[in-house]
Structure formats: C-alpha cells, structure tokens
Protein backbone atom coordinates (compact mmCIF):
# COMPACT_ATOMS: atom_id res chain seq x y z
CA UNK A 1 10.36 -3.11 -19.88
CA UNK A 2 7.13 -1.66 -20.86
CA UNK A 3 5.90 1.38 -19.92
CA UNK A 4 3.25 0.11 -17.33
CA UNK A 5 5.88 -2.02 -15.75
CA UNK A 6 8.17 1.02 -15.51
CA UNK A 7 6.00 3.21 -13.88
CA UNK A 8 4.83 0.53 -11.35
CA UNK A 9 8.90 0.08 -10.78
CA UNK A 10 9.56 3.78 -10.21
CA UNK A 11 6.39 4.12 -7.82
CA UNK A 12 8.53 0.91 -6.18
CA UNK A 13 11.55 2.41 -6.03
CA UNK A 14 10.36 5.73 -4.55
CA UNK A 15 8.15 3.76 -1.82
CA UNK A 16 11.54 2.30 -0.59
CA UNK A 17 13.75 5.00 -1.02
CA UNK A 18 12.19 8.20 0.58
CA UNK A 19 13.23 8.37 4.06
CA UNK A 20 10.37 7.22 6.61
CA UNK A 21 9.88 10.48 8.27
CA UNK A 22 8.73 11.74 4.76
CA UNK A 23 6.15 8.85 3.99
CA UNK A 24 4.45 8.97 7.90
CA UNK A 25 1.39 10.63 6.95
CA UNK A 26 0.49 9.21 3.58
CA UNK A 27 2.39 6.97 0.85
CA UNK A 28 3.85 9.32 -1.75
CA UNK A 29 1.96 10.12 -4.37
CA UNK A 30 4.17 9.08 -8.06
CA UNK A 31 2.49 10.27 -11.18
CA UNK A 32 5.45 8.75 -14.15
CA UNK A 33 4.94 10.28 -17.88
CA UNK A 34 7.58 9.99 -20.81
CA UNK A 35 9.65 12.61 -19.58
CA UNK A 36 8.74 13.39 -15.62
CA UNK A 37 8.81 11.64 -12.53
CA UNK A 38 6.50 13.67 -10.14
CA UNK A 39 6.73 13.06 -6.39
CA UNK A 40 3.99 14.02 -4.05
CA UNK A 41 4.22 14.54 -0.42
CA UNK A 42 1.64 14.27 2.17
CA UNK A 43 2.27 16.85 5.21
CA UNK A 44 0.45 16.40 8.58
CA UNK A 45 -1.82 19.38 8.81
CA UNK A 46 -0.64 21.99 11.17
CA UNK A 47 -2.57 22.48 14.65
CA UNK A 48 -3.86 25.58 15.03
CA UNK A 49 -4.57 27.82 17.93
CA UNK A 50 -7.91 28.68 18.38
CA UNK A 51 -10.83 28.97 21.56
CA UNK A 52 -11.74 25.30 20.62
CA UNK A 53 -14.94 26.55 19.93
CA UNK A 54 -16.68 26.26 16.38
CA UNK A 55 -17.34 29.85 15.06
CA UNK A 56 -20.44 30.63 13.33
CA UNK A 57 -20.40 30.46 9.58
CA UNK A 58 -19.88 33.85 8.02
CA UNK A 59 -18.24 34.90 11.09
CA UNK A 60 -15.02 37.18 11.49
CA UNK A 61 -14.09 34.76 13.87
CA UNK A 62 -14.56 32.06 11.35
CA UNK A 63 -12.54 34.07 8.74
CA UNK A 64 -10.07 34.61 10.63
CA UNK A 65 -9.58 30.77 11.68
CA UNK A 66 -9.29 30.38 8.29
CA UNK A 67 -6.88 32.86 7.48
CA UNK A 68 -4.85 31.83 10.24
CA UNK A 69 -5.14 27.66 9.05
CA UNK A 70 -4.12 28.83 6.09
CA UNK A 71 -0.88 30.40 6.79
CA UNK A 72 -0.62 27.47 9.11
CA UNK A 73 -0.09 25.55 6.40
CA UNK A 74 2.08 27.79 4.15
CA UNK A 75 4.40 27.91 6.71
CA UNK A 76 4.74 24.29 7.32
CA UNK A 77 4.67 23.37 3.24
CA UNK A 78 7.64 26.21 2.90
CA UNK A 79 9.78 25.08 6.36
CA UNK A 80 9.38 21.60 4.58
CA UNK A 81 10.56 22.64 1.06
CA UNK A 82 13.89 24.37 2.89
CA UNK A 83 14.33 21.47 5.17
CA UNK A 84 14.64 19.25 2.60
CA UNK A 85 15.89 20.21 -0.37
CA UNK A 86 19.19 18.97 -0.18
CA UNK A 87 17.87 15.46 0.64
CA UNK A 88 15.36 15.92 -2.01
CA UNK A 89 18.20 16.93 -4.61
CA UNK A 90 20.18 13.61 -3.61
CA UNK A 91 17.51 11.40 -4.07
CA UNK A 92 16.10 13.16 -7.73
CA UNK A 93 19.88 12.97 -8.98
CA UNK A 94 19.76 9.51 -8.22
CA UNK A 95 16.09 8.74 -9.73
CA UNK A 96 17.04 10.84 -12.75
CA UNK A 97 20.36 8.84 -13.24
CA UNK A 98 18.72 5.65 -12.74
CA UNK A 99 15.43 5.87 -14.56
CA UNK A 100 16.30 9.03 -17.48
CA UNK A 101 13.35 11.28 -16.45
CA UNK A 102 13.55 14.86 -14.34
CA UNK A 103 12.07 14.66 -11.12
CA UNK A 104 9.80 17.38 -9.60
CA UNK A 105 8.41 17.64 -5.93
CA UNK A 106 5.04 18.71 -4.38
CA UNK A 107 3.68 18.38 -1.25
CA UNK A 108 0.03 17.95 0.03
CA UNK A 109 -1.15 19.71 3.23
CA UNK A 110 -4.90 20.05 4.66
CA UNK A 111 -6.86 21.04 1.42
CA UNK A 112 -3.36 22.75 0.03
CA UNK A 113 -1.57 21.28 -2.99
CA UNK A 114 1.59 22.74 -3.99
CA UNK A 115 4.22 21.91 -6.64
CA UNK A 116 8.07 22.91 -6.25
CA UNK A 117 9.35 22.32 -9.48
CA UNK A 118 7.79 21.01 -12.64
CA UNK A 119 8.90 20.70 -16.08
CA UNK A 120 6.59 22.64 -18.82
CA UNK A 121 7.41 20.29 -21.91
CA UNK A 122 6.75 21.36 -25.35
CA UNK A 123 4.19 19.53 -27.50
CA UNK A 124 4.10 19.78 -31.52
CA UNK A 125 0.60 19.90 -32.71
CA UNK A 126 -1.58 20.35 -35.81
CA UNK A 127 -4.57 22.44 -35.63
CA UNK A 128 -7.25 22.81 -38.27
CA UNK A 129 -8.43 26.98 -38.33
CA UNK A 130 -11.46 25.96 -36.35
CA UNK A 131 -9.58 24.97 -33.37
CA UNK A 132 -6.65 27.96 -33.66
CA UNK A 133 -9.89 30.06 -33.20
CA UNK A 134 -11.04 28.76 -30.22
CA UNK A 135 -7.06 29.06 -29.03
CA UNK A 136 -7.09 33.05 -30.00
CA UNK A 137 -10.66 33.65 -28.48
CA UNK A 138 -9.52 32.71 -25.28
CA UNK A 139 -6.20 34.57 -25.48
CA UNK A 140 -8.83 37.64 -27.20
CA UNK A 141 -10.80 37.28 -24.07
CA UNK A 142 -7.59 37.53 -21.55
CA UNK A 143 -8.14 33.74 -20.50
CA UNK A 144 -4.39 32.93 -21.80
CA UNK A 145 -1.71 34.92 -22.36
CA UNK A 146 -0.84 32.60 -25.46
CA UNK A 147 -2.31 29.87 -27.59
CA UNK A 148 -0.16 27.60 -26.00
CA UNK A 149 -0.74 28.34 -22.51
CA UNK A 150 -4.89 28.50 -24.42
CA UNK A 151 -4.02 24.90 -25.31
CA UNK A 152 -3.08 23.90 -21.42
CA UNK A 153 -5.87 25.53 -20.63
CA UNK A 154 -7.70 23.10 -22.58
CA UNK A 155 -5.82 20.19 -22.00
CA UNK A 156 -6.20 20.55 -18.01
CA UNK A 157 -9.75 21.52 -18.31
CA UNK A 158 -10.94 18.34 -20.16
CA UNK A 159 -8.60 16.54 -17.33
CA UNK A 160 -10.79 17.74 -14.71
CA UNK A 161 -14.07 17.31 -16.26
CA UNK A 162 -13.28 14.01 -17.60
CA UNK A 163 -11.77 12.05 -15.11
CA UNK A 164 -13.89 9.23 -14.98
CA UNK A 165 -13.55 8.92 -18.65
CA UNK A 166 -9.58 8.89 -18.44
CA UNK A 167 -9.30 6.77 -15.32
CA UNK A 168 -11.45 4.35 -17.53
CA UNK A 169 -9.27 4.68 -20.89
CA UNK A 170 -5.90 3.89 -18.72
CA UNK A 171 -7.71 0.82 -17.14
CA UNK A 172 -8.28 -0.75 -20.85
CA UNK A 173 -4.87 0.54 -21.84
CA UNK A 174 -3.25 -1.85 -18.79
CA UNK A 175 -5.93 -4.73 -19.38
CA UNK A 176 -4.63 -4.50 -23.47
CA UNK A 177 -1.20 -4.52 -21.81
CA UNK A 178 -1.86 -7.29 -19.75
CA UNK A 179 -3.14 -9.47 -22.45
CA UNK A 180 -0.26 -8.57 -25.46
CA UNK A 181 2.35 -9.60 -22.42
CA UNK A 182 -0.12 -12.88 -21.42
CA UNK A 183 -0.18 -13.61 -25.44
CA UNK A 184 2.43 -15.89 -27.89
C-alpha cells in the first residue's frame, strides 16, 4: 500500500468511525505523516449573550464581547476534551493498533485552534556552520530556547509562508504517484 493510498484509507476509516455527533459541524480534519495520525475536530461556535447590538469598534463594549466569545469558546473546546476522552482513547487505541501510528486530537472552534496531544518527533540533521549560526542567533536573540526548537521555528515558518509552494509540490508528488502505479 503506498503511502498516498494509506493516508486516503486512514482519512476513510476515521470518516466512518467517529461517532456522528462528533462530525455534525464539519468533516474531521486527518493530517497522516510517517509516524502521526492527527484528528481535527470542528466545534459549533458557542452563542453568546450579548444586547444584539453591534458595538462600535474600539469599544469597551466591543472588548468585552470579545473577551466574553472568547471564553465562550474555551469553555466549550475544554467541556469537549473531558467529555470525550474516553471515547477518544477507544477509538486512537484502535487506529493505532490498526494502522501503527500515535494518534493526537484537536479541535476547531470559531477562529480557535487547539491541539490535545501531539507527538514532538526527533529529526537527525546535518548542518553546515552557516546554518548552526542562524540556529544560535535566534536562540542569542531569545526567539528559541534551543537550536532545535530554532529549527521548528524554521521549519513552521517556511510552512506558513510557503503554502502555495507545498500544496503544489504534494500535488506533483500524487500525479508522479499516480503515473508509477498507472505504469508496467
């Protein structure tokens, strides 16, 4: 099974499996690497009580709605991360038994992402004295606390900024895919 087709089967597998009251909102969100399965949740954003009427920008009033949307939504992301974790246990022993990875849970709610558990794998690397310089000037600077978590830094700011670059690298990696499984 290549890795493509795995993913696409664990993504399958999930879709089925969750329970329905989970999956209401939004299909999950299942992100598959070499090691980690990682399960995203989307939460129905919480009502809050308010005059109905929109506050002016800058306001107190407006900050206040805010503050009060946002602990909203902390409070349903953390009601739903204790009312579920023994389902949620059941169903990652299962996926982990079945498919060899960990798997780790996050839920999304309004504009609030939040990961429950996540694995923080090592990496080996090589780097040239050029490159452990830019690691130590950001830990020099207070950035990172360490070149590695420097390197993450890295790593998950070249994620964000190239996105469009990355999405199109993993669309010729499944076409290349595609065509070695279409081939003799």
């Amino acid at each position: 099974m290549s890795a493509r087709e795995s993913a696409a089967t664990i993504r399958a597998w999930f879709g089925e499996r969750l329970p329905q009251e989970w999956t209401a909102t939004a299909a999950p969100e299942v992100t598959v690497d070499r090691e980690e399965i990682t399960v995203v949740l989307t939460l129905p954003a919480p009502e809050t009580t308010s005059s109905g009427e929109t506050p002016e920008p800058g306001s107190p009033e407006e900050a206040g709605g805010e503050a009060e949307r946002a602990a909203a939504v902390a409070g349903r992301i953390s009601r739903f991360r204790e009312e579920t974790r023994e389902r949620r246990i059941a169903i990652a022993r299962e996926a982990e038994h079945r498919f060899r990875r960990k798997v780790a849970w996050g839920v999304i709610c309004d504009d609030r992402r939040e990961l429950f558990t996540h694995l923080a794998v090592p990496v080996m690397t090589r780097l040239r004295q050029s490159e452990r310089q830019v690691l130590d000037t950001l830990v020099d600077a207070g950035v990172a606390r360490s070149r590695a978590h420097a390197l993450a830094w890295c790593v998950r700011l070249v994620g964000e900024n190239a996105e469009s670059w990355l999405a199109d690298l993993r669309n010729a990696m499944a076409e290349v895919e595609r065509v070695r499984e279409a081939g003799p």
